[in-house]
PDB file of N, CA and C in Angstrom:
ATOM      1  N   UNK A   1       0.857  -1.189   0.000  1.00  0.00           N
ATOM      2  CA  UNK A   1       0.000   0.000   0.000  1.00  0.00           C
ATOM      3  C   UNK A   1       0.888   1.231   0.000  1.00  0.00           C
ATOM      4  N   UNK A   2       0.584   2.184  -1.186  1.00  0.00           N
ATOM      5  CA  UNK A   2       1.439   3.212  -0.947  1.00  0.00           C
ATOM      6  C   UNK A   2       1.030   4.468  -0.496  1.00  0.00           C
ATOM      7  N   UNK A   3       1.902   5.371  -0.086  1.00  0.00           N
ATOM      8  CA  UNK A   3       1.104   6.629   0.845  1.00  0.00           C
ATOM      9  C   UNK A   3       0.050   7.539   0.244  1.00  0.00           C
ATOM     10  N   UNK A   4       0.008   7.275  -1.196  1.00  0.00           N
ATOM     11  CA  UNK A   4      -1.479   8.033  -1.632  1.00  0.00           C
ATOM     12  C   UNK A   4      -2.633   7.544  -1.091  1.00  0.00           C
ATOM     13  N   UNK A   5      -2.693   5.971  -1.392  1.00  0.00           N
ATOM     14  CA  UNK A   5      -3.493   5.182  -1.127  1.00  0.00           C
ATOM     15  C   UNK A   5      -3.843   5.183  -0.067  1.00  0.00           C
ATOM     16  N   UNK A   6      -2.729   5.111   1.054  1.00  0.00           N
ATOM     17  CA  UNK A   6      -3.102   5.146   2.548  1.00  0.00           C
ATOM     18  C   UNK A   6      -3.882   6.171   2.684  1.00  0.00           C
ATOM     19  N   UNK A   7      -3.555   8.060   2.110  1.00  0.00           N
ATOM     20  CA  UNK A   7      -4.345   9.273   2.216  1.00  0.00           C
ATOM     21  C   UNK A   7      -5.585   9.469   2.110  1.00  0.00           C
ATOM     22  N   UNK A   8      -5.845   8.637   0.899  1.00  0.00           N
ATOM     23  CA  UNK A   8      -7.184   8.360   0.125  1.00  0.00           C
ATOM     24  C   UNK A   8      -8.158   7.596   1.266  1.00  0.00           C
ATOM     25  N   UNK A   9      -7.473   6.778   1.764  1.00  0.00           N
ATOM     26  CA  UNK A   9      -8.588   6.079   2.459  1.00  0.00           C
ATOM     27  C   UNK A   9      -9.036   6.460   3.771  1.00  0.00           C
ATOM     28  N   UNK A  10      -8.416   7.731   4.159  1.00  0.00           N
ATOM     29  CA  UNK A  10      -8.517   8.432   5.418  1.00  0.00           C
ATOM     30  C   UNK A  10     -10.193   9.013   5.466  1.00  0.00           C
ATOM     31  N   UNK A  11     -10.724   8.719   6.743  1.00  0.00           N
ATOM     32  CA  UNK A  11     -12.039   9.799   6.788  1.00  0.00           C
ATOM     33  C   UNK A  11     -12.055  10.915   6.444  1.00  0.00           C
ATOM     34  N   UNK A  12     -13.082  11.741   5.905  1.00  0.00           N
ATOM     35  CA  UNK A  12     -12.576  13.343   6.113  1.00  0.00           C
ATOM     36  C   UNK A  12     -12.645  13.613   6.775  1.00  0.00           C
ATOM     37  N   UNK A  13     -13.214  13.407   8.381  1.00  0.00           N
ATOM     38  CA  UNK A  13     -12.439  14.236   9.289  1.00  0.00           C
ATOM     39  C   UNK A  13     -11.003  13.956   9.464  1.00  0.00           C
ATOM     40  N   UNK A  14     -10.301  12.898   9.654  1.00  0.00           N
ATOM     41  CA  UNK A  14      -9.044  12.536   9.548  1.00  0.00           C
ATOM     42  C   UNK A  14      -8.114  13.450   8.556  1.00  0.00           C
ATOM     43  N   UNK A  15      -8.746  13.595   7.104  1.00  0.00           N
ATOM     44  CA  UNK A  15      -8.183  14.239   6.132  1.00  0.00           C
ATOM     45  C   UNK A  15      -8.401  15.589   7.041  1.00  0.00           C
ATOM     46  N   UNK A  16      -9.049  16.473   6.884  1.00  0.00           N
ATOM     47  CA  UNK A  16      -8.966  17.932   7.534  1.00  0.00           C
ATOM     48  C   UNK A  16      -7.909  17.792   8.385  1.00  0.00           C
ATOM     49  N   UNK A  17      -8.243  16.751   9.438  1.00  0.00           N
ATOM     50  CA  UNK A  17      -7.035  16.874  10.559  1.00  0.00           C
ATOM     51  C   UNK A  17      -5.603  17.137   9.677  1.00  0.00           C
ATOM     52  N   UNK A  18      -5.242  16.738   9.144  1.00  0.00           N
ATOM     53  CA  UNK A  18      -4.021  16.445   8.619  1.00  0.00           C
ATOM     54  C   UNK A  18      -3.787  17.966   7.409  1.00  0.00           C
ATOM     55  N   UNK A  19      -4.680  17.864   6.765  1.00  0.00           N
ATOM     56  CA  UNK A  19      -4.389  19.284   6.322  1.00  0.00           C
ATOM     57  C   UNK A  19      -4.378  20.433   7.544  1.00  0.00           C
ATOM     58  N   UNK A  20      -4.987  20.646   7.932  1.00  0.00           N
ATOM     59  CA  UNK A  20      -4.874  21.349   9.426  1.00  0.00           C
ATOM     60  C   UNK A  20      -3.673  21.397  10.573  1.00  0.00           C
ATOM     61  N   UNK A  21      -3.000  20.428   9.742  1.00  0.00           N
ATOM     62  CA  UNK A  21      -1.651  19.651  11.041  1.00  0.00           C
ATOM     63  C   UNK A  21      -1.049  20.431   9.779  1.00  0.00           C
ATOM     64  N   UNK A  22      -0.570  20.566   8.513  1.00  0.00           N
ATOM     65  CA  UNK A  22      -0.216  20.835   7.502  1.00  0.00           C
ATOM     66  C   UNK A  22       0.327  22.459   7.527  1.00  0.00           C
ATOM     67  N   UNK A  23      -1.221  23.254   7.636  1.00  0.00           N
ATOM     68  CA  UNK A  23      -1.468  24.104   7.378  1.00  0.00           C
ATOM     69  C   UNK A  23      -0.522  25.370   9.038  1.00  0.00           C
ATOM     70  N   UNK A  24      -0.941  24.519   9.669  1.00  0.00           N
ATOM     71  CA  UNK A  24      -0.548  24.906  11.386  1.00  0.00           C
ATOM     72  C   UNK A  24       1.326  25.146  11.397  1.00  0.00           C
ATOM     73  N   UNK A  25       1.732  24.056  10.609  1.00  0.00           N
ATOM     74  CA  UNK A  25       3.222  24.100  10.350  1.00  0.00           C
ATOM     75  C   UNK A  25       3.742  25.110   9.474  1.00  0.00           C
ATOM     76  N   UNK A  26       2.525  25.494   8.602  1.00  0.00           N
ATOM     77  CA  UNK A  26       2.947  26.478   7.430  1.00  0.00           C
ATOM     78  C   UNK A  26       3.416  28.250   8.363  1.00  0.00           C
ATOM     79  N   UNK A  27       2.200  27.903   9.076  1.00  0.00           N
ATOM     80  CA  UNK A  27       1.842  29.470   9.810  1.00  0.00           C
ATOM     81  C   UNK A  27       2.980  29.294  11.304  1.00  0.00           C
ATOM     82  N   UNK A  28       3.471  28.276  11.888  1.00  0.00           N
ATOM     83  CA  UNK A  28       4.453  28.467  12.735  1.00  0.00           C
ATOM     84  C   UNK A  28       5.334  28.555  12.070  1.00  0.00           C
ATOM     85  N   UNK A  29       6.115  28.063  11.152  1.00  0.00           N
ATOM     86  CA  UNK A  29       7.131  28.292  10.682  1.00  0.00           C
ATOM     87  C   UNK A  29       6.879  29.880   9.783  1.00  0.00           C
ATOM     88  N   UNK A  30       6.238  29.936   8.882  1.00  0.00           N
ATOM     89  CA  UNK A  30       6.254  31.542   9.121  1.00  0.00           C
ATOM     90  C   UNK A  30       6.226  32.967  10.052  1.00  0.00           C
ATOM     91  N   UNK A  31       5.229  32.262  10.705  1.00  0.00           N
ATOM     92  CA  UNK A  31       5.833  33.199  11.918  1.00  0.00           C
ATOM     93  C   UNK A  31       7.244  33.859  12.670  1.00  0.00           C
ATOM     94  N   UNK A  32       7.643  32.292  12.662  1.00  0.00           N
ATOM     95  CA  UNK A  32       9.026  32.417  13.373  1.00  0.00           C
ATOM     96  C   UNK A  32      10.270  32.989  11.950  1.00  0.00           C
ATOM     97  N   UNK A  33       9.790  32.631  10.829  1.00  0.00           N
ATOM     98  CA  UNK A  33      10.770  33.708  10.315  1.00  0.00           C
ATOM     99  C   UNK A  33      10.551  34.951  10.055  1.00  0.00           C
ATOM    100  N   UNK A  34       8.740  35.419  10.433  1.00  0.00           N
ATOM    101  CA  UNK A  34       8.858  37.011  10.088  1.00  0.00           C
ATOM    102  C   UNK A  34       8.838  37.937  11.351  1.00  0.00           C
ATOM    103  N   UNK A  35       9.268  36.905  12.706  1.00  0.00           N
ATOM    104  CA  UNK A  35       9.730  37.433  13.619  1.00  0.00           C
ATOM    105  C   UNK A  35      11.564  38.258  13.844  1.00  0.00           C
ATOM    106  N   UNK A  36      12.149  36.542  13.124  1.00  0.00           N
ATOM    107  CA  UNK A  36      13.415  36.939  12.901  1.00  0.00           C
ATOM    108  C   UNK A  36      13.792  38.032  11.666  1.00  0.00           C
ATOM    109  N   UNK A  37      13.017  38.168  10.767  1.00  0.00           N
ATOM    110  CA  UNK A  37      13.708  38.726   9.763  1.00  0.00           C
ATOM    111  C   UNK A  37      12.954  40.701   9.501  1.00  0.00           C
ATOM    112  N   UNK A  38      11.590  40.364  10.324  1.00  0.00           N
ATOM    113  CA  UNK A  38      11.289  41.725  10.282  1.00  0.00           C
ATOM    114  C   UNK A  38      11.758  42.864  10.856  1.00  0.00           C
ATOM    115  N   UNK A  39      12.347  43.815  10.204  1.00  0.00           N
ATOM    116  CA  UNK A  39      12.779  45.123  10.663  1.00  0.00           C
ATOM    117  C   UNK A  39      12.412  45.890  11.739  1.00  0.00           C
ATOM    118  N   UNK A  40      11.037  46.669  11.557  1.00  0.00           N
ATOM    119  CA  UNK A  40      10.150  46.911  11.807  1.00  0.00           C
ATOM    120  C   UNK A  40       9.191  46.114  12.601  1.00  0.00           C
ATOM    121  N   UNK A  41       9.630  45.604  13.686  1.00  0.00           N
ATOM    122  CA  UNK A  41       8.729  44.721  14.173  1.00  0.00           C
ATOM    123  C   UNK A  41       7.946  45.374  15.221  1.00  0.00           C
ATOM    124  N   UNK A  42       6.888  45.173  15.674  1.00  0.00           N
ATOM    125  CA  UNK A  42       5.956  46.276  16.403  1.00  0.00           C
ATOM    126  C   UNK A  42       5.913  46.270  17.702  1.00  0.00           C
ATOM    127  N   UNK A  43       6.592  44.779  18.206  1.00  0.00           N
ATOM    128  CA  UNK A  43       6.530  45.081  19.686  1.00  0.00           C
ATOM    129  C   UNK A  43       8.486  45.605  20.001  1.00  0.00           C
ATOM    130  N   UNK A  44       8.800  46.185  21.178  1.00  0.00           N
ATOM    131  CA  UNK A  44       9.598  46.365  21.463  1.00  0.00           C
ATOM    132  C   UNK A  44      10.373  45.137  22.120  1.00  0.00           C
ATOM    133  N   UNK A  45      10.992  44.112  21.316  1.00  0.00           N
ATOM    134  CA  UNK A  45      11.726  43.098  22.038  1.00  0.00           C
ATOM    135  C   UNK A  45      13.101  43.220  21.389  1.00  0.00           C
ATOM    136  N   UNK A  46      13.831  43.152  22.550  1.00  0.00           N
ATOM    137  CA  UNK A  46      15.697  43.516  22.506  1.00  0.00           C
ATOM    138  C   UNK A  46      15.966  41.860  20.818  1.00  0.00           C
ATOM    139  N   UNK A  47      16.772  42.475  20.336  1.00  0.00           N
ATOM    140  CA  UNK A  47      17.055  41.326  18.590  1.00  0.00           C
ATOM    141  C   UNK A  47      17.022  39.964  19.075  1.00  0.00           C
ATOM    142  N   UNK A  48      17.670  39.695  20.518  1.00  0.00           N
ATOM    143  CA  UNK A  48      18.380  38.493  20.518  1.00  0.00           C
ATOM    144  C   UNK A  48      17.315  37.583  20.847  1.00  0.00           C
ATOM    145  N   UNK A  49      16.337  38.576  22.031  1.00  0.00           N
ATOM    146  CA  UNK A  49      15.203  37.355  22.387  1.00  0.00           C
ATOM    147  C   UNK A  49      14.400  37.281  21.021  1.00  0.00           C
ATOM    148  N   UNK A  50      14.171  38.626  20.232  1.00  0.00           N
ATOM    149  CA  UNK A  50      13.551  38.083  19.144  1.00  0.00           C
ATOM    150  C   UNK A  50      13.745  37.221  18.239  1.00  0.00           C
ATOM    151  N   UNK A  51      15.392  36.876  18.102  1.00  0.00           N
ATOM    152  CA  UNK A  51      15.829  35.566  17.019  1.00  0.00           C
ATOM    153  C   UNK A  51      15.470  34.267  18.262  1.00  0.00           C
ATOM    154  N   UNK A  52      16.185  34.295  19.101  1.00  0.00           N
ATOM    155  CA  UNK A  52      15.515  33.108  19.975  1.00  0.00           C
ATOM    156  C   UNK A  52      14.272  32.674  19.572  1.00  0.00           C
ATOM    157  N   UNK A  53      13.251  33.492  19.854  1.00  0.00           N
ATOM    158  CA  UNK A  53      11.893  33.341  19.677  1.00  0.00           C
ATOM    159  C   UNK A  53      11.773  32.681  18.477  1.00  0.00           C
ATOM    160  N   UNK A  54      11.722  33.505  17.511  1.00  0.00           N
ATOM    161  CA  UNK A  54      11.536  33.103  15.835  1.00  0.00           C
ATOM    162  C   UNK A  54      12.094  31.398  15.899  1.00  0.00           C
ATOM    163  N   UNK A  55      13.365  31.367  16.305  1.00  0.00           N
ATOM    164  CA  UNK A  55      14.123  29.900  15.970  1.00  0.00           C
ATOM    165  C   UNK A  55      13.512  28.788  17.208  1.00  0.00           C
ATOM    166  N   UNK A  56      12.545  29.075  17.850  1.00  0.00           N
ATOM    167  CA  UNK A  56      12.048  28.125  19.028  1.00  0.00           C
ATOM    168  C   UNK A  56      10.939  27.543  17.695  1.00  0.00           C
ATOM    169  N   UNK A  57      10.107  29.074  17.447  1.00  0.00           N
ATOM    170  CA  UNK A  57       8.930  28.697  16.464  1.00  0.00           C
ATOM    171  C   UNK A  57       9.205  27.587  15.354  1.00  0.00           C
ATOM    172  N   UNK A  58      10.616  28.232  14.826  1.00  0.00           N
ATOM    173  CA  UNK A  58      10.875  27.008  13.413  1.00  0.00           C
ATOM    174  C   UNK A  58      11.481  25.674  13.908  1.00  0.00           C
ATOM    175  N   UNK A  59      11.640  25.962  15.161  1.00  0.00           N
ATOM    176  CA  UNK A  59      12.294  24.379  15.617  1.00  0.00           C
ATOM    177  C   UNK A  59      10.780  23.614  15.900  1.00  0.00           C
ATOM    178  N   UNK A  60       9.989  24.117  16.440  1.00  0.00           N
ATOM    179  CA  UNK A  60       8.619  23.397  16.766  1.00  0.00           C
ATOM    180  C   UNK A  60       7.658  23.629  15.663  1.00  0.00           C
ATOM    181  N   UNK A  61       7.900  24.570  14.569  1.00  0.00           N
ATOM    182  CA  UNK A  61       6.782  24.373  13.652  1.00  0.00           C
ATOM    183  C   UNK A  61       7.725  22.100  12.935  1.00  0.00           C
ATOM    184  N   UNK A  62       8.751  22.299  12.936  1.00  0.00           N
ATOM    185  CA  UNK A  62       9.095  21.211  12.222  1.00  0.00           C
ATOM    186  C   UNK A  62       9.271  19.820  13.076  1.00  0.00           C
ATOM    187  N   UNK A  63       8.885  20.394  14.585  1.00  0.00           N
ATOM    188  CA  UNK A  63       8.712  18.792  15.321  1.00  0.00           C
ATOM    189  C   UNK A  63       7.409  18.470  15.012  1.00  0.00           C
ATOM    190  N   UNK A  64       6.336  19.775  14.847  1.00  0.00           N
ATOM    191  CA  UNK A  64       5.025  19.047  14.288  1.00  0.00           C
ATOM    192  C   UNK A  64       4.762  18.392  12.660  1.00  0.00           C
ATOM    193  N   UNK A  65       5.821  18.914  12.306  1.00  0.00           N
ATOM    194  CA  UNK A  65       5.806  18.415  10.694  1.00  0.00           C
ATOM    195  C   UNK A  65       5.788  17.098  10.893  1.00  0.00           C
ATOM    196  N   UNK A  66       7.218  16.605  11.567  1.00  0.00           N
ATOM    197  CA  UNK A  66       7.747  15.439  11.646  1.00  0.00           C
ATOM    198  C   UNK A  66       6.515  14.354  12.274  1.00  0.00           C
ATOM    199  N   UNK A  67       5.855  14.692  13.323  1.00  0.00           N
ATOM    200  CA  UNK A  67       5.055  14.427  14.070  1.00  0.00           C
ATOM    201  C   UNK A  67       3.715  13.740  12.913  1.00  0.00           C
ATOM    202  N   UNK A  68       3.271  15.061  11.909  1.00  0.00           N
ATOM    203  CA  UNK A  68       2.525  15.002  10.917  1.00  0.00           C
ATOM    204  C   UNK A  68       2.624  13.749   9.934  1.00  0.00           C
ATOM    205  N   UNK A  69       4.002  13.569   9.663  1.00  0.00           N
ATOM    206  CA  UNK A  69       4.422  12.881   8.529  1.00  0.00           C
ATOM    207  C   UNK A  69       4.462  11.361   8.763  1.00  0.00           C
ATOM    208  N   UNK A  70       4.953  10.860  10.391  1.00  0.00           N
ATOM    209  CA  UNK A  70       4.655   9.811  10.867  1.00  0.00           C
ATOM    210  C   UNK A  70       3.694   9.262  11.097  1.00  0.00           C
ATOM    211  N   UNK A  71       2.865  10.288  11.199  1.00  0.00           N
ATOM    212  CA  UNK A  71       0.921   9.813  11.814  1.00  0.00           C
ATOM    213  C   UNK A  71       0.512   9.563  10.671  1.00  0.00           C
ATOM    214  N   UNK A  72       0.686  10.057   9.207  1.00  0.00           N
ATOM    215  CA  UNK A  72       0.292   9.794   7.861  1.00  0.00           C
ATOM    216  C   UNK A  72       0.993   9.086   7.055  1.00  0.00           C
ATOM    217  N   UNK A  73       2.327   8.756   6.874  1.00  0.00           N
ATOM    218  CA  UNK A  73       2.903   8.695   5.313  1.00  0.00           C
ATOM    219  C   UNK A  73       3.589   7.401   6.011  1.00  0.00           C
ATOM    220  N   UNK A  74       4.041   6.730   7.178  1.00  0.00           N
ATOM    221  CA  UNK A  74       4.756   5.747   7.649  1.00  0.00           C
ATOM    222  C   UNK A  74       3.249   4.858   8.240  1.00  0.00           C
ATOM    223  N   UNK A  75       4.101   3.468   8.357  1.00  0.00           N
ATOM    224  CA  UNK A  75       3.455   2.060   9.010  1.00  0.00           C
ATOM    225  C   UNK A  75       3.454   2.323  10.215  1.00  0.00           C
TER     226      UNK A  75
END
């Protein structure tokens, strides 16, 4: 059975979940780079906690990826 197949046969609620697990990774990991990379950023936080921050976000937007990819695409 290959991982389309496995996708295909998911409920749609299952499917939403997973686009939703998808979609959640898109917006943490953006976040955390338009924390680090914005100029202009609106709250007053000193650079360093703000790269911290940003790089916590992209480290945990991609443990949920990983998280994502095992619950779907692996045995």
């Amino acid at each position: 059975m290959n991982s389309n197949t496995k996708f295909r046969q998911k409920s749609p609620t299952q499917r939403f979940l997973s686009i939703l697990g998808l979609f959640m990774f898109l917006v943490y990991f953006t976040l955390g780079l338009l924390i680090i990379f914005w100029d202009k950023f609106p709250l007053e936080i000193d650079t360093r906690y703000r790269n911290m921050f940003g790089i916590l976000l992209i480290v945990y937007s991609f443990m949920r990826f990983i998280r994502l990819f095992q619950k779907n695409f692996t045995h």
